[in-house]
Protein backbone atom coordinates (compact mmCIF):
# COMPACT_ATOMS: atom_id res chain seq x y z
CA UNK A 1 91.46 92.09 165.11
CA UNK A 2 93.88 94.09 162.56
CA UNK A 3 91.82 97.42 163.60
CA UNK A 4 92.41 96.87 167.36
CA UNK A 5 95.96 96.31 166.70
CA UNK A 6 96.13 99.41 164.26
CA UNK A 7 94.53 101.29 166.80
CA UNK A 8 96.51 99.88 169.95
CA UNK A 9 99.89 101.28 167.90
CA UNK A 10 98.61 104.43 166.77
CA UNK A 11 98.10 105.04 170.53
CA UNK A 12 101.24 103.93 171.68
CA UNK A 13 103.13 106.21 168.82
CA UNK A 14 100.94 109.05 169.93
CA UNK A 15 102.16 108.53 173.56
CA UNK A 16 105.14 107.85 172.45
CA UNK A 17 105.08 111.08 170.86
CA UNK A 18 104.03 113.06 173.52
CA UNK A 19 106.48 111.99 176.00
CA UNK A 20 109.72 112.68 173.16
CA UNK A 21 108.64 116.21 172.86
CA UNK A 22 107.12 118.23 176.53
CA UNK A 23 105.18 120.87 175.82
CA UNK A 24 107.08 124.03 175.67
CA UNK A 25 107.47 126.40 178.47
CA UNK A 26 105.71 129.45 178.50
CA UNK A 27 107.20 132.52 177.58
CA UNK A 28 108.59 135.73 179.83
CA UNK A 29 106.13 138.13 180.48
CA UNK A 30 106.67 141.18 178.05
CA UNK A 31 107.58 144.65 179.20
CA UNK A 32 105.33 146.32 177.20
CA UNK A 33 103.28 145.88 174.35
CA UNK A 34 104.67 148.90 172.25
CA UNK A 35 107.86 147.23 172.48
CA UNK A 36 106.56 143.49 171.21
CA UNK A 37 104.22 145.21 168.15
CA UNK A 38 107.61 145.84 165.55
CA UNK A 39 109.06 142.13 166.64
CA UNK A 40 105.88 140.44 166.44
CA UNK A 41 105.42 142.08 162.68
CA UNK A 42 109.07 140.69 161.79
CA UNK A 43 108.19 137.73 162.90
CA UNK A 44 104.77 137.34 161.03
CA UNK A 45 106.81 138.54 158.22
CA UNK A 46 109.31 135.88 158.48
CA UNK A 47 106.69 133.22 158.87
CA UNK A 48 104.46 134.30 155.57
CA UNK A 49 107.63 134.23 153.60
CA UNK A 50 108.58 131.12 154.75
CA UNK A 51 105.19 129.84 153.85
CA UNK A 52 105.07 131.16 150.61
CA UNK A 53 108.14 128.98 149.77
CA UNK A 54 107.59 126.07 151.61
CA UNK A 55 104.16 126.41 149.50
CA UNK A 56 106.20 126.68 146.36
CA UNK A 57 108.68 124.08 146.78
CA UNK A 58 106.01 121.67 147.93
CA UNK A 59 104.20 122.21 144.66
CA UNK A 60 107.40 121.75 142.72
CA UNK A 61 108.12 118.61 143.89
CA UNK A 62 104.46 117.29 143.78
CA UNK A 63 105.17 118.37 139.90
CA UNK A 64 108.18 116.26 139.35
CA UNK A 65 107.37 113.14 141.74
CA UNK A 66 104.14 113.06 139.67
CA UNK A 67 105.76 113.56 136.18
CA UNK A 68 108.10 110.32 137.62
CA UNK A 69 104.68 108.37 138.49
CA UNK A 70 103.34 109.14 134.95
CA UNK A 71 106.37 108.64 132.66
CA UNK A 72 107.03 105.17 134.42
CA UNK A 73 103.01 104.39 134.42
CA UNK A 74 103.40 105.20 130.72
CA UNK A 75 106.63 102.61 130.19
CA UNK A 76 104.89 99.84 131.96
CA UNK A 77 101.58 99.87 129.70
CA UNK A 78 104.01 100.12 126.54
CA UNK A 79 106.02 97.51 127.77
CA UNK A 80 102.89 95.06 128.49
CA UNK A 81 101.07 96.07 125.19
CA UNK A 82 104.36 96.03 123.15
CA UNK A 83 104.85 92.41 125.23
CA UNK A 84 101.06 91.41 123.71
CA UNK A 85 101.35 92.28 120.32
CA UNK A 86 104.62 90.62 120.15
CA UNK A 87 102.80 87.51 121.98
CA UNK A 88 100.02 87.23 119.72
CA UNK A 89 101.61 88.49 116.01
CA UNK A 90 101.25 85.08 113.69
CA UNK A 91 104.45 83.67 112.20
CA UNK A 92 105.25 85.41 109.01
CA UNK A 93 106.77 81.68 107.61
CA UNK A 94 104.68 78.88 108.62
CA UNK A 95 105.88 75.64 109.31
CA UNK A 96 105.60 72.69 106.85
CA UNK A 97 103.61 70.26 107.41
CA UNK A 98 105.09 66.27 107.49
CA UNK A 99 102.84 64.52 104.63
CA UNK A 100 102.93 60.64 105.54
CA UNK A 101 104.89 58.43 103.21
CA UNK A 102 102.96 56.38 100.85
CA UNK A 103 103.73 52.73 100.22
């Protein structure tokens, strides 16, 4: 039942989707190809370099949300063993015990 319902919204979203955002209209006719080669370089240009630092900046912050993940992993285990120990560490002073009075 929860996969028919998983399914059922995925396809709405996707339709959803596809209604938000028509496909784009095609583009003028050129007027020659000598004249599209030097801005169809620029533009491949363009697009590797912003690749390359969409590449690197995605990397970066895969760095730092995983040094987060780790450094609060780590703080959580110290906490629960520090939490243990503390838990289970006998009493350096015992108690007395009561002795009964004798008659």
């Amino acid at each position: 039942m929860k996969k028919l319902a998983l399914l059922l919204g995925l396809a709405a979203t996707l339709t959803v989707a596809q209604t938000a955002h028509p496909a784009r209209p095609t583009p003028p006719a050129a007027k020659s190809a000598s004249s599209c080669v030097p801005a169809l370089q620029e533009q491949m240009q363009l697009d590797t370099t912003n690749a390359l630092q969409l590449k690197a900046t995605s990397y970066q912050q895969g760095i730092v949300e995983g040094a987060i993940c780790g450094a609060g992993a780590m703080l959580l285990i110290v906490g629960v063993v520090g939490a243990i120990r503390k838990k289970n560490q006998p009493t350096s002073n015992p108690q007395p015990l009561s002795h009964a009075a004798s008659a």
